[in-house]
N, C-alpha and C. Protein backbone atom coordinates (compact mmCIF):
# COMPACT_ATOMS: atom_id res chain seq x y z
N UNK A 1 29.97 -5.31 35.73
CA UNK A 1 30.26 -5.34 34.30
C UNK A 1 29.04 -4.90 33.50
N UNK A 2 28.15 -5.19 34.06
CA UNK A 2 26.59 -5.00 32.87
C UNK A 2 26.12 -3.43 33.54
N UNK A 3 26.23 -2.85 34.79
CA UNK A 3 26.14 -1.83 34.93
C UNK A 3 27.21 -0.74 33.61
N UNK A 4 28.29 -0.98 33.64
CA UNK A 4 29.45 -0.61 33.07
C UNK A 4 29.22 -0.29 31.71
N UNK A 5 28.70 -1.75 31.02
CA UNK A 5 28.14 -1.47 29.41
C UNK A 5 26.69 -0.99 29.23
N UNK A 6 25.74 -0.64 29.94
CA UNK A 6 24.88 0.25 30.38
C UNK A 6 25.09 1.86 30.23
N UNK A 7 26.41 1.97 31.24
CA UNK A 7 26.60 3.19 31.35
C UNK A 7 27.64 3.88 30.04
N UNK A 8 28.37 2.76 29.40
CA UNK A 8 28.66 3.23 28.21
C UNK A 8 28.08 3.48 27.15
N UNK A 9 26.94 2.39 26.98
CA UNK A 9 25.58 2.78 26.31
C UNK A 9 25.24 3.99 26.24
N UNK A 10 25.00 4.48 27.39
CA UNK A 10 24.34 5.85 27.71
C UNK A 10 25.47 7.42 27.03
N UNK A 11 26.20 6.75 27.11
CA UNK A 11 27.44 7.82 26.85
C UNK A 11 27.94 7.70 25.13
N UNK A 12 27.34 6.57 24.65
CA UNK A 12 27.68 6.75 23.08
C UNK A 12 26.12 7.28 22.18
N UNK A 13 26.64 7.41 20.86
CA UNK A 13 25.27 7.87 20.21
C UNK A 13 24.02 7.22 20.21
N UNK A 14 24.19 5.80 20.47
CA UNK A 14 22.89 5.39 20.79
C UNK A 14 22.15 6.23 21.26
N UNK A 15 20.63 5.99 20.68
CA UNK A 15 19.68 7.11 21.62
C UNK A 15 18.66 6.05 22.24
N UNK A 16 18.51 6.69 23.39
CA UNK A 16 18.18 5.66 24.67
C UNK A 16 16.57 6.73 25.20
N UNK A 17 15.96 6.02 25.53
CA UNK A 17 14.42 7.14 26.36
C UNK A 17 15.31 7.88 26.50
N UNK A 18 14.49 9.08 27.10
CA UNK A 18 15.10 10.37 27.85
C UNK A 18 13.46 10.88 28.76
N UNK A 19 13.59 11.68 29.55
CA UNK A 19 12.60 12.09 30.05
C UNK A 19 12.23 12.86 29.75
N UNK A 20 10.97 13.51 29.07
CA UNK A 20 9.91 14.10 28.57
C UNK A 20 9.67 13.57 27.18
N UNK A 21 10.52 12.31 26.50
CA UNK A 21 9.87 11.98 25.63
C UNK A 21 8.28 12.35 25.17
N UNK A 22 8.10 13.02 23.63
CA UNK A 22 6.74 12.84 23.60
C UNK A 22 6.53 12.68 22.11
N UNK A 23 6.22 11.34 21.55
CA UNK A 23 6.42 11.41 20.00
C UNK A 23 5.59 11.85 19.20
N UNK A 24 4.12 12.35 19.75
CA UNK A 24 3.39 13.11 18.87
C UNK A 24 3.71 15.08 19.25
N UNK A 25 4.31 15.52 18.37
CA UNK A 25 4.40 16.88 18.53
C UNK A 25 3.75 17.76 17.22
N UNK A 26 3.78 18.44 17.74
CA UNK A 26 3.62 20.05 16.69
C UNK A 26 4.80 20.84 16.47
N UNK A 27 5.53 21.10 15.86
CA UNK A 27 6.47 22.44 15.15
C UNK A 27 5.88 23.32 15.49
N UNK A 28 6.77 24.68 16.26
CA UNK A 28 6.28 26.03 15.97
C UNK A 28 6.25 26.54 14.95
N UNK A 29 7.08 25.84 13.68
CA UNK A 29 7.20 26.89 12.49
C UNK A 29 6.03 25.45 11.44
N UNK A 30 4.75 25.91 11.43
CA UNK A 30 4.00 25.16 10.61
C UNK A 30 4.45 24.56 9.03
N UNK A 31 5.75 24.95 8.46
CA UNK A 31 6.43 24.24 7.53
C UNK A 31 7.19 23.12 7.87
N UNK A 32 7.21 23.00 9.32
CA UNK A 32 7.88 21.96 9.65
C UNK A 32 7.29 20.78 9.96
N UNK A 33 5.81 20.85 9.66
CA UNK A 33 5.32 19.45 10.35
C UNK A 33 4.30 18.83 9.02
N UNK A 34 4.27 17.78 9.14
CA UNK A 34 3.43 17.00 8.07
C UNK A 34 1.96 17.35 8.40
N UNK A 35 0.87 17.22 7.55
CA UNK A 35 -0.05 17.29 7.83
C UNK A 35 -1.06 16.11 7.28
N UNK A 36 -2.15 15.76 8.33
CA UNK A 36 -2.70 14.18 8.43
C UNK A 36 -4.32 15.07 7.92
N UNK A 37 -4.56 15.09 6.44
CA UNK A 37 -5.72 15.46 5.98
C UNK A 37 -7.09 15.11 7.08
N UNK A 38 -8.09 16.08 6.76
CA UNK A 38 -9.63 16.01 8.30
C UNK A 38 -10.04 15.50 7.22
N UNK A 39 -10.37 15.70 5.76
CA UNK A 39 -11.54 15.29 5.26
C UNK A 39 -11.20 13.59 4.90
N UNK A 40 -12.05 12.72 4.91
CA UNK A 40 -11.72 11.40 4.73
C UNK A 40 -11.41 10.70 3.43
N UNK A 41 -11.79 11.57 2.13
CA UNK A 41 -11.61 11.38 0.48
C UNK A 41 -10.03 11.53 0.62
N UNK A 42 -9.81 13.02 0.99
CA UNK A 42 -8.53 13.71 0.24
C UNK A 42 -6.94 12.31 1.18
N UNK A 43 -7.86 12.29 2.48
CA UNK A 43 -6.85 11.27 3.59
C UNK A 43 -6.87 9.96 2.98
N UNK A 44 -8.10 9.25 1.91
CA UNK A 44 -7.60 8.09 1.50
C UNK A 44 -6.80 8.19 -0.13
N UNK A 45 -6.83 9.10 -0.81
CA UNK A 45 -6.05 9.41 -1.68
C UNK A 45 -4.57 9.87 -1.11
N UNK A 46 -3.92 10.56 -0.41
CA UNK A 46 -2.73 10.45 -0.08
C UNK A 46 -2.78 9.46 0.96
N UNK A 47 -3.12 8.47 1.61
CA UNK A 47 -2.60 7.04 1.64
C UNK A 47 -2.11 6.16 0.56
N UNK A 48 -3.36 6.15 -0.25
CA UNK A 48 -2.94 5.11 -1.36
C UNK A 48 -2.08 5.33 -2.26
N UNK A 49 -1.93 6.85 -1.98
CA UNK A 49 -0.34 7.44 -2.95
C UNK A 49 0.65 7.02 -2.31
N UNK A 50 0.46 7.29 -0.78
CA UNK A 50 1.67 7.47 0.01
C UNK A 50 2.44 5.96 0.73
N UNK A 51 1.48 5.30 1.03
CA UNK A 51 2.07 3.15 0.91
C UNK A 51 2.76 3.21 -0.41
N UNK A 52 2.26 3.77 -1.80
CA UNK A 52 3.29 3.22 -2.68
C UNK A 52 4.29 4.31 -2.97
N UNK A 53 4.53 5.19 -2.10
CA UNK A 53 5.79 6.40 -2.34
C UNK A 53 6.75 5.91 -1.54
N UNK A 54 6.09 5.18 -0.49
CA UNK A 54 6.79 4.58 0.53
C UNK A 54 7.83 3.34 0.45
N UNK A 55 6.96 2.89 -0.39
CA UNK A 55 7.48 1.65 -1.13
C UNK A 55 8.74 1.69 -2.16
N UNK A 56 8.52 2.61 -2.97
CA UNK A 56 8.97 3.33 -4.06
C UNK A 56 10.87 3.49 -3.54
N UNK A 57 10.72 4.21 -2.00
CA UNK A 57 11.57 4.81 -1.40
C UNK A 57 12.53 4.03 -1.34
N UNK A 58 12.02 2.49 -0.47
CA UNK A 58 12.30 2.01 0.34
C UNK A 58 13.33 0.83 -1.15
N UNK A 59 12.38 0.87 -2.48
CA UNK A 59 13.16 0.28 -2.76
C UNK A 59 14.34 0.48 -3.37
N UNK A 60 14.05 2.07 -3.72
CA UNK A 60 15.53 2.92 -4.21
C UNK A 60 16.80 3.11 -3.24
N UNK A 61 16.11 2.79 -2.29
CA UNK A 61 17.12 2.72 -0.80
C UNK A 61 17.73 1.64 -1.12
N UNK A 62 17.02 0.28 -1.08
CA UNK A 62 17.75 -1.23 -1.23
C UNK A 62 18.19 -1.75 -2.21
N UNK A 63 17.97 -1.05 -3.43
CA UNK A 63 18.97 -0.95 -4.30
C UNK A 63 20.20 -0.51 -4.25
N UNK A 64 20.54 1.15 -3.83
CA UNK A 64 21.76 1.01 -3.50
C UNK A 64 22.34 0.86 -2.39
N UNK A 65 21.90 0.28 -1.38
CA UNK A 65 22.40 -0.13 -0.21
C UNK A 65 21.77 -2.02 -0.17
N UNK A 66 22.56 -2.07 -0.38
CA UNK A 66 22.27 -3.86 -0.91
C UNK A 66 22.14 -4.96 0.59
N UNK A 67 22.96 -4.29 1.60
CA UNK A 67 22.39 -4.96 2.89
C UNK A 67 21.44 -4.61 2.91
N UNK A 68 20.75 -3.54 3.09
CA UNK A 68 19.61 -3.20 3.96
C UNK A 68 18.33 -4.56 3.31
N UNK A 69 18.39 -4.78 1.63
CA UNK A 69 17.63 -5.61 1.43
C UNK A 69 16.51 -5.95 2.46
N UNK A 70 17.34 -7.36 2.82
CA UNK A 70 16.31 -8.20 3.17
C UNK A 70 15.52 -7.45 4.93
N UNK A 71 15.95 -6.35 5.13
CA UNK A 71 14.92 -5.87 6.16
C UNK A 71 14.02 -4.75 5.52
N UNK A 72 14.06 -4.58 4.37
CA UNK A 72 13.27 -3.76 3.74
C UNK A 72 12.35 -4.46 2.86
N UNK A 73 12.31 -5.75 2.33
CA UNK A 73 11.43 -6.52 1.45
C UNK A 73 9.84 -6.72 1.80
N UNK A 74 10.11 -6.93 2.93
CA UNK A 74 8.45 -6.88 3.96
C UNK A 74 7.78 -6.10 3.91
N UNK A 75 8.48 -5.05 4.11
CA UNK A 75 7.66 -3.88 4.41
C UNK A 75 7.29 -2.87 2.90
N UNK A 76 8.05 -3.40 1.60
CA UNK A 76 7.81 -3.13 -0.05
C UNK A 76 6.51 -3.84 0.36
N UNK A 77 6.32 -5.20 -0.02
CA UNK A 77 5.27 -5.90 -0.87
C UNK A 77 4.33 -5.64 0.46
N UNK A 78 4.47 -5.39 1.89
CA UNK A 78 3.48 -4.77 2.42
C UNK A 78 2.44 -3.61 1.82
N UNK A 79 3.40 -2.59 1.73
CA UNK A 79 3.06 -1.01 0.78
C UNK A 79 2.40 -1.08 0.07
N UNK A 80 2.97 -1.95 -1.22
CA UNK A 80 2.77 -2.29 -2.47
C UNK A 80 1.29 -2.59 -2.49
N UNK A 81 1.40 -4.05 -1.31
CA UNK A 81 -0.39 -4.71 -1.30
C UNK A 81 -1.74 -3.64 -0.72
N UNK A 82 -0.70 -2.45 0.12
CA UNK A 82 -1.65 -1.60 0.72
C UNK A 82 -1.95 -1.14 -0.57
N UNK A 83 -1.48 -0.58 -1.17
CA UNK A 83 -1.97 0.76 -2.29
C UNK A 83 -2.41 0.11 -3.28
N UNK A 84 -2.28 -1.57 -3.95
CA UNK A 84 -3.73 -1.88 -4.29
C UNK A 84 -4.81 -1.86 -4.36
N UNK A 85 -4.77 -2.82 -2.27
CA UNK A 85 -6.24 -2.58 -2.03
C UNK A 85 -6.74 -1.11 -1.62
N UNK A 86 -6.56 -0.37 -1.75
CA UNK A 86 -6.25 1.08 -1.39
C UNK A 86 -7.04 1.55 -2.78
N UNK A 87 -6.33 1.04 -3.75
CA UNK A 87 -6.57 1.93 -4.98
C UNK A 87 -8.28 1.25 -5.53
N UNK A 88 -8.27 0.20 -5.22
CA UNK A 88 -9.34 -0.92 -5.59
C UNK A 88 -11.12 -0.01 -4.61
N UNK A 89 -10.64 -0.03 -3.50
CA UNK A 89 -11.45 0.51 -2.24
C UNK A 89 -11.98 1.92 -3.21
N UNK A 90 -10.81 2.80 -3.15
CA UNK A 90 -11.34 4.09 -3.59
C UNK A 90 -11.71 4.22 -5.22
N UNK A 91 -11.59 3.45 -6.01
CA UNK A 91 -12.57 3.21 -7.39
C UNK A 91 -13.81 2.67 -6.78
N UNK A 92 -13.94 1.80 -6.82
CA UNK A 92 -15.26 1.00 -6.16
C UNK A 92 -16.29 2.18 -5.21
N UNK A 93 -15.40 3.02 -4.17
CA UNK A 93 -16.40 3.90 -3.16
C UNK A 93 -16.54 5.15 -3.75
N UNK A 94 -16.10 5.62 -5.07
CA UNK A 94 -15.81 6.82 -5.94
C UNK A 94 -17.03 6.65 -6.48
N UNK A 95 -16.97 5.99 -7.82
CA UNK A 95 -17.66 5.54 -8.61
C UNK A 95 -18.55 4.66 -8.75
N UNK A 96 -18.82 3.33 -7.85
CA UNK A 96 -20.00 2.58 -7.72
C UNK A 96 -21.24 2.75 -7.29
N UNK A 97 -21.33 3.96 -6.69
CA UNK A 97 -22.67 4.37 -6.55
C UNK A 97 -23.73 4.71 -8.08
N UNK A 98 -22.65 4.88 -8.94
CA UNK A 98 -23.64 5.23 -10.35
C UNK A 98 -23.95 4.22 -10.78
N UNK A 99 -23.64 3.09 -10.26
CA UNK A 99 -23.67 1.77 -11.13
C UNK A 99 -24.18 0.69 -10.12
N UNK A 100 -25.00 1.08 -9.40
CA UNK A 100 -25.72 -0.01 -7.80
C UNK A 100 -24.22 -0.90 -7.30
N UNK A 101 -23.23 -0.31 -7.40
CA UNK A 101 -21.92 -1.20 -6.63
C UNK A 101 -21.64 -0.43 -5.13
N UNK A 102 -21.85 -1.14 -4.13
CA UNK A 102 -21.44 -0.52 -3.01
C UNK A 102 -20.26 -0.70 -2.36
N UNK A 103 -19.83 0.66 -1.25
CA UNK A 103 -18.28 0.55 -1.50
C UNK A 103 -17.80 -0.29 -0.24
N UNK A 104 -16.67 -1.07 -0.39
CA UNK A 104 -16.69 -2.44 0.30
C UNK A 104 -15.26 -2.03 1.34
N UNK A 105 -15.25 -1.99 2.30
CA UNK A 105 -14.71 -0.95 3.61
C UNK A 105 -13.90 -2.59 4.47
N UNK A 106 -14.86 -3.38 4.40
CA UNK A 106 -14.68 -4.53 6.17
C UNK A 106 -14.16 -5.31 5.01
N UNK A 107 -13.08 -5.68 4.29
CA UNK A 107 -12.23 -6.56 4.00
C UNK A 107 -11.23 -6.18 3.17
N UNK A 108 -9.90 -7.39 3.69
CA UNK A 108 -8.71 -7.33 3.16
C UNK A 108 -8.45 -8.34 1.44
N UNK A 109 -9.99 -9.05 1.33
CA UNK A 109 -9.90 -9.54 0.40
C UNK A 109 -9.36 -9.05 -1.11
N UNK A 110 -8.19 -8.98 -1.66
CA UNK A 110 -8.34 -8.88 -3.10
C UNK A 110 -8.63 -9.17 -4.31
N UNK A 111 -8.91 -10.34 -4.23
CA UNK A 111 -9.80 -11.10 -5.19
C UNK A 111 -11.09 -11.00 -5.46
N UNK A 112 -12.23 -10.47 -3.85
CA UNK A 112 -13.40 -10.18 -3.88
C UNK A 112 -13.22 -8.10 -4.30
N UNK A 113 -12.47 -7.35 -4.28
CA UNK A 113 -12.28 -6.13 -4.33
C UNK A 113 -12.54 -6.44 -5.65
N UNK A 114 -11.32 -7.12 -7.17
CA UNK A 114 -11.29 -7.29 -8.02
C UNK A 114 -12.43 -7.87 -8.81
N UNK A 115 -13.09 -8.53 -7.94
CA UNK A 115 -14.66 -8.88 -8.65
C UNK A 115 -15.49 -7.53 -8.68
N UNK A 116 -15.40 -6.81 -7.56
CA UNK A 116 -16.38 -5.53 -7.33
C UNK A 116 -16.03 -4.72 -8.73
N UNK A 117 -15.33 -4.46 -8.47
CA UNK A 117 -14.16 -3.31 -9.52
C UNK A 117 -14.44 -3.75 -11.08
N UNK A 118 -14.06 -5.15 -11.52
CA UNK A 118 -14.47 -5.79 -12.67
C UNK A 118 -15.86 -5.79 -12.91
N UNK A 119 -16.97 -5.90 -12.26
CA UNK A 119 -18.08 -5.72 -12.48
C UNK A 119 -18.43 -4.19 -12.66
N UNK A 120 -18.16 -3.08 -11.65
CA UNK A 120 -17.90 -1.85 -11.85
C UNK A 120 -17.65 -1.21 -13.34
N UNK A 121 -16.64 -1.77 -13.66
CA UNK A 121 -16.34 -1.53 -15.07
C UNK A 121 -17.35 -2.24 -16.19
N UNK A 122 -17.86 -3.23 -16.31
CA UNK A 122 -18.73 -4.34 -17.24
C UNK A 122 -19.75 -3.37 -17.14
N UNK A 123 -20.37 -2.41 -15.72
CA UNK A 123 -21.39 -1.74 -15.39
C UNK A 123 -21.63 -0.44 -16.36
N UNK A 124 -20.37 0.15 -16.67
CA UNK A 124 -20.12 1.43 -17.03
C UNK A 124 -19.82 1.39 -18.48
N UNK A 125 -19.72 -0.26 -18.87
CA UNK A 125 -19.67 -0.16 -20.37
C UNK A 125 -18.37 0.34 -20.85
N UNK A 126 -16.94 0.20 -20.15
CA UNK A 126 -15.88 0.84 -20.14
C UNK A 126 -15.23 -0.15 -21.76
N UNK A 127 -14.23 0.14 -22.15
CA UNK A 127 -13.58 -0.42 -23.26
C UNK A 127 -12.06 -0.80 -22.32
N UNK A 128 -11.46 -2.02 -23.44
CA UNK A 128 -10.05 -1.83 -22.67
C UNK A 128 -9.21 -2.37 -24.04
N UNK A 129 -8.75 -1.24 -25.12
CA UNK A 129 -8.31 -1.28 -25.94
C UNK A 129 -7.02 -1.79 -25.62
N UNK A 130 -6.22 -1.41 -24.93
CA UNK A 130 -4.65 -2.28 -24.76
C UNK A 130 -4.69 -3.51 -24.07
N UNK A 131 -5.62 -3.87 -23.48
CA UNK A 131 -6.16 -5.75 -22.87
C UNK A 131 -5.03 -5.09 -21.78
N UNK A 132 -5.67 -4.19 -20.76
CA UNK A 132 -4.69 -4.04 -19.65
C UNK A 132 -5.44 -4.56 -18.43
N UNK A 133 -6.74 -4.98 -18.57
CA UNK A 133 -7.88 -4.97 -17.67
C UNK A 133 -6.91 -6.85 -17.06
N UNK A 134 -6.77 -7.71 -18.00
CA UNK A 134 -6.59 -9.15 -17.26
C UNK A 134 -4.69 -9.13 -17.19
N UNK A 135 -4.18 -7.99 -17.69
CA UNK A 135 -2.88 -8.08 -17.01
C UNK A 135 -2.86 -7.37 -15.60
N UNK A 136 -3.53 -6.38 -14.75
CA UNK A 136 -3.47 -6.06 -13.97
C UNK A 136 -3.84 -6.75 -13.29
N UNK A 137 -5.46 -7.57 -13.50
CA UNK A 137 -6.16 -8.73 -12.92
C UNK A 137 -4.97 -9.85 -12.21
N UNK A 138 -4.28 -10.29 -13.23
CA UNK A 138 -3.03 -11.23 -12.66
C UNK A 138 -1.95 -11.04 -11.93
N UNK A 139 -1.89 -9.34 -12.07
CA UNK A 139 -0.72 -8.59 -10.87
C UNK A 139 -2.11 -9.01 -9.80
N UNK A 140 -3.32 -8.55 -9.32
CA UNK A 140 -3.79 -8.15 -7.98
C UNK A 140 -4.00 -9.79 -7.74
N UNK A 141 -4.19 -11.02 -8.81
CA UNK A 141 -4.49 -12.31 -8.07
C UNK A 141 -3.09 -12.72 -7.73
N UNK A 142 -1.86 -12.17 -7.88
CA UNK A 142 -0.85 -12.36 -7.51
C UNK A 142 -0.53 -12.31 -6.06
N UNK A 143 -0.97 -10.84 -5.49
CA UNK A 143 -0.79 -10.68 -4.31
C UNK A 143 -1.78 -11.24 -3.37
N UNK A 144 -2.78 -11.25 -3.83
CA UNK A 144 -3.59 -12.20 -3.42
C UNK A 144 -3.23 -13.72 -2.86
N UNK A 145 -2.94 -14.40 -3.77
CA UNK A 145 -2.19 -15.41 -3.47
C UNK A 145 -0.84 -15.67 -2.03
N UNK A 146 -0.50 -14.46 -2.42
CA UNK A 146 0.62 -14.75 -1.25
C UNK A 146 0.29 -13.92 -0.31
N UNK A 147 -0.42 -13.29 -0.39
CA UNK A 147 -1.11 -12.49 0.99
C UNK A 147 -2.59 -12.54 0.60
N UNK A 148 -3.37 -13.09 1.30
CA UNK A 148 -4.46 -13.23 0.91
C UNK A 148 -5.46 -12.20 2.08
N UNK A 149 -4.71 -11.99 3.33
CA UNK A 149 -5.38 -11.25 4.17
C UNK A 149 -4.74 -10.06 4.75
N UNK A 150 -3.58 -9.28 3.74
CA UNK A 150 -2.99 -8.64 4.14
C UNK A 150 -2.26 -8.78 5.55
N UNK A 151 -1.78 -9.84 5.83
CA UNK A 151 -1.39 -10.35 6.93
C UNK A 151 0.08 -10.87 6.58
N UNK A 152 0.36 -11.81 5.84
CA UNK A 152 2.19 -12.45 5.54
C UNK A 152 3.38 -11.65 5.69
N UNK A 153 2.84 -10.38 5.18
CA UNK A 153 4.19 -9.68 5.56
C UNK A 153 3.59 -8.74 6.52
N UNK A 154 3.24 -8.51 7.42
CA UNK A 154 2.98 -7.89 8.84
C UNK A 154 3.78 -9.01 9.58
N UNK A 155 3.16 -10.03 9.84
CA UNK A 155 3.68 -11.23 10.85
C UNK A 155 4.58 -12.21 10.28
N UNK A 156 5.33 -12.61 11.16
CA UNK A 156 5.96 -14.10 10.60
C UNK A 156 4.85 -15.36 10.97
N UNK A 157 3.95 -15.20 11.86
CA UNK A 157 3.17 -16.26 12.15
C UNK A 157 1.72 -16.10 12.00
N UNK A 158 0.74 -16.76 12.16
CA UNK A 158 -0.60 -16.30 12.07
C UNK A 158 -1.06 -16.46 13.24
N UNK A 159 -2.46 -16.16 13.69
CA UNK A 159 -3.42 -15.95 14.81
C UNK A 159 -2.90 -17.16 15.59
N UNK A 160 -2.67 -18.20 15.15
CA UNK A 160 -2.21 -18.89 16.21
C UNK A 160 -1.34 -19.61 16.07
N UNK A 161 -0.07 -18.90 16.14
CA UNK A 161 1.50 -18.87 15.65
C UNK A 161 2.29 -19.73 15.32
N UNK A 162 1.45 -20.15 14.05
CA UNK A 162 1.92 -21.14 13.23
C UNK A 162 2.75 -20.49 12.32
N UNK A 163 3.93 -20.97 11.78
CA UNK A 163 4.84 -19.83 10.89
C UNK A 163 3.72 -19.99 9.35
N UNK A 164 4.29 -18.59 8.99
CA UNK A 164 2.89 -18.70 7.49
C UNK A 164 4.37 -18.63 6.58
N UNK A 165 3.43 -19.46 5.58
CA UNK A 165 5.11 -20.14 4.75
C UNK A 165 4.96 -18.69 3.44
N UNK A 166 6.16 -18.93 2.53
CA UNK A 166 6.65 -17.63 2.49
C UNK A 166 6.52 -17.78 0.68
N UNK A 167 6.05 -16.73 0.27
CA UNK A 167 5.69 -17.70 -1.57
C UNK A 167 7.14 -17.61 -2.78
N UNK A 168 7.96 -16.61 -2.13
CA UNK A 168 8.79 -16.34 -2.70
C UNK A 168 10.46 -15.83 -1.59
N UNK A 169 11.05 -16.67 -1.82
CA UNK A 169 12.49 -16.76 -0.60
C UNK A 169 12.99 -15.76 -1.25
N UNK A 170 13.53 -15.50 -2.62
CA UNK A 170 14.17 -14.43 -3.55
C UNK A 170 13.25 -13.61 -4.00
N UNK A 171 13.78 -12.09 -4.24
CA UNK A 171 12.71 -11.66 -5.32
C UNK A 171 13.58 -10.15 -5.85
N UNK A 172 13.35 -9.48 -6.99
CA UNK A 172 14.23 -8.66 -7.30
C UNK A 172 13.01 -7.69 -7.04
N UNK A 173 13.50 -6.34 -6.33
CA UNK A 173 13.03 -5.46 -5.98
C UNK A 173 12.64 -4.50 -7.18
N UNK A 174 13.31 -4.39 -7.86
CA UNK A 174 13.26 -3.10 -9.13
C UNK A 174 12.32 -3.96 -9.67
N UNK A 175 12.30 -5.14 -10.03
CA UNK A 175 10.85 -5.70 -11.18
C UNK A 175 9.62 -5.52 -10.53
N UNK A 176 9.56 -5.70 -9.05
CA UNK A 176 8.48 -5.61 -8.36
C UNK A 176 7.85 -3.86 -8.62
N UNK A 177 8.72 -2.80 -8.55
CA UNK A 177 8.54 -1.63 -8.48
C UNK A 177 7.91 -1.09 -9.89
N UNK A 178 8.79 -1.68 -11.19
CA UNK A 178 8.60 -1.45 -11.98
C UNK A 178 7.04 -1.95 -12.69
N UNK A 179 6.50 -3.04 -12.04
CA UNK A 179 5.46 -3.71 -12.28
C UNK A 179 4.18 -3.08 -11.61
N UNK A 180 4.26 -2.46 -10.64
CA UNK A 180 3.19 -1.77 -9.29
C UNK A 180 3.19 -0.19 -10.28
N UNK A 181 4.55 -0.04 -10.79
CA UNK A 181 4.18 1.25 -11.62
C UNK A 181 3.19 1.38 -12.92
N UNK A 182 3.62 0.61 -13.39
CA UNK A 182 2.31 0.01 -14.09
C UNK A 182 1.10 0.11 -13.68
N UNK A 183 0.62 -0.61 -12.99
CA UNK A 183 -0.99 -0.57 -11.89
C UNK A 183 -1.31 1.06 -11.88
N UNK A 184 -0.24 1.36 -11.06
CA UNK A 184 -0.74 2.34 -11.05
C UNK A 184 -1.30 3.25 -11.95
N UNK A 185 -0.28 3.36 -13.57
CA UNK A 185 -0.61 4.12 -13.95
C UNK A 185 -1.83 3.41 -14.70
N UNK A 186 -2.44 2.40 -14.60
CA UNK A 186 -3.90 1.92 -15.11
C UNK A 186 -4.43 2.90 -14.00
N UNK A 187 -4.38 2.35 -12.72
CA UNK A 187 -5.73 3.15 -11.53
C UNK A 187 -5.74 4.40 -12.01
N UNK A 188 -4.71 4.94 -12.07
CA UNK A 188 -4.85 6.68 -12.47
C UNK A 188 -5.63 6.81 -13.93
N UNK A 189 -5.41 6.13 -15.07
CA UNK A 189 -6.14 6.11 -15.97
C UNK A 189 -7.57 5.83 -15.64
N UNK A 190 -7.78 4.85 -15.27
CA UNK A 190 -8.93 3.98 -14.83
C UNK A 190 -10.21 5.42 -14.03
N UNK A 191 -9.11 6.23 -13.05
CA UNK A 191 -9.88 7.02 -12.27
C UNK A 191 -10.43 8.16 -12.82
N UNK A 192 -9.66 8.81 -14.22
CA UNK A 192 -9.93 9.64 -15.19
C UNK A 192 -10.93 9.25 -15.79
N UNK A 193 -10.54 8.33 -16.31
CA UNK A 193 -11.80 7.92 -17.72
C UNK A 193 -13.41 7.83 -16.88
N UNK A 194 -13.42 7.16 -15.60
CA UNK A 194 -14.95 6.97 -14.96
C UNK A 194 -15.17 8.17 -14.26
N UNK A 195 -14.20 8.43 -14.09
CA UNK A 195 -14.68 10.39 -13.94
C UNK A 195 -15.40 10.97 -14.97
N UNK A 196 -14.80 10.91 -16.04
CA UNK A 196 -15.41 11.54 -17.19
C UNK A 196 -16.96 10.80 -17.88
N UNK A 197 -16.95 9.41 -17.21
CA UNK A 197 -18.16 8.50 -17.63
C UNK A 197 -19.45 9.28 -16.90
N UNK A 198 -18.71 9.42 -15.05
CA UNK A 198 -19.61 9.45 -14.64
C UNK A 198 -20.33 11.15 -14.50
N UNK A 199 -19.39 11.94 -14.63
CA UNK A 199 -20.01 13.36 -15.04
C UNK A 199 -20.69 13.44 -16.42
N UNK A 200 -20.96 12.54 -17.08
CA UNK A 200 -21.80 12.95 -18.38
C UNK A 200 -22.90 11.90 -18.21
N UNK A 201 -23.20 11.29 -17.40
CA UNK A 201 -23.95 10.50 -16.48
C UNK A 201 -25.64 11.27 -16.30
N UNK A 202 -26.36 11.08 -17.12
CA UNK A 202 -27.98 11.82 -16.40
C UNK A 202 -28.13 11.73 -15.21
């Protein structure tokens, strides 16, 4: 019997190994294949775009496909928390060299990123005419809070598999999206304006 549903397995669309599997390939026709940037600037700028395009996707997907939800929620506020600390990393390693801030690589901390970054700015003498500086502050101590090591939504358990409790059972996907759009469009502002600080910079 288990041979039987095996071999029907094999005979429906399921896709099962095959032999010569090989999942890293090349396209002969070079429009067909993605390309993983050599230089290490341009590769962490389409990351930190690309966790939240990803995100973006995933939640326009679970919007209108309303099952898929809850196997897609993890892997949003995963994205989401990447292209924070993502966006936090590459201000700080951009721009802190003009201002004695060095760029901070060996942690998942967001709260200590957000101190770097906030001082960064206090450094550069920046203005924040729309008070967007302590609403974003409270989006990144947000995620912070419930992921504090970029770890909660990777695992259901921690290093030593204790279940890690969960900060929010419900959550509406479009507010989350709509709120990270925001951020963003501060970082993108944020990355203009100290551009322009730091090229007129002696």
């Amino acid at each position: 019997m288990k041979r039987y549903r095996f071999e029907e397995i094999l005979k429906s669309k399921f896709r099962w190994p095959t032999a010569g599997d090989v999942p890293f390939v090349v396209a002969a026709d070079p429009d067909a294949n993605a390309n993983i940037a050599q230089d290490e600037f341009t590769r962490l700028v389409l990351m930190t775009d690309g966790y939240k395009k990803a995100a973006d996707l995933m939640v326009e997907h679970a919007t209108s496909a309303p099952a898929e939800r809850d196997y897609l929620v993890c892997p949003i506020i995963f994205n989401y928390r990447q292209f924070i600390e993502l966006s936090l990393k590459y201000v700080i390693a951009t721009y802190g060299h003009t201002v004695g801030i060095d760029p901070i690589w060996k942690t998942h901390d967001l709260a200590r990123l957000w101190q770097s970054f906030a001082e960064l700015l206090q450094r550069y003498g920046t203005s924040d005419p729309d008070i967007a500086d302590p609403i974003v502050s409270e989006v990144v101590a947000e995620f912070a809070k419930i992921d504090p090591g970029s770890y909660s939504y990777r695992y259901p358990v921690d290093t030593n598999g204790q279940p890690i409790p969960i900060a929010y059972a419900d959550l509406h996907l479009p507010t989350l999206a709509d709120v990270i759009n925001g951020v963003a469009g501060y970082f993108s502002g944020t990355d203009g304006y100290l551009s322009d600080l730091q090229g007129a910079a002696p």
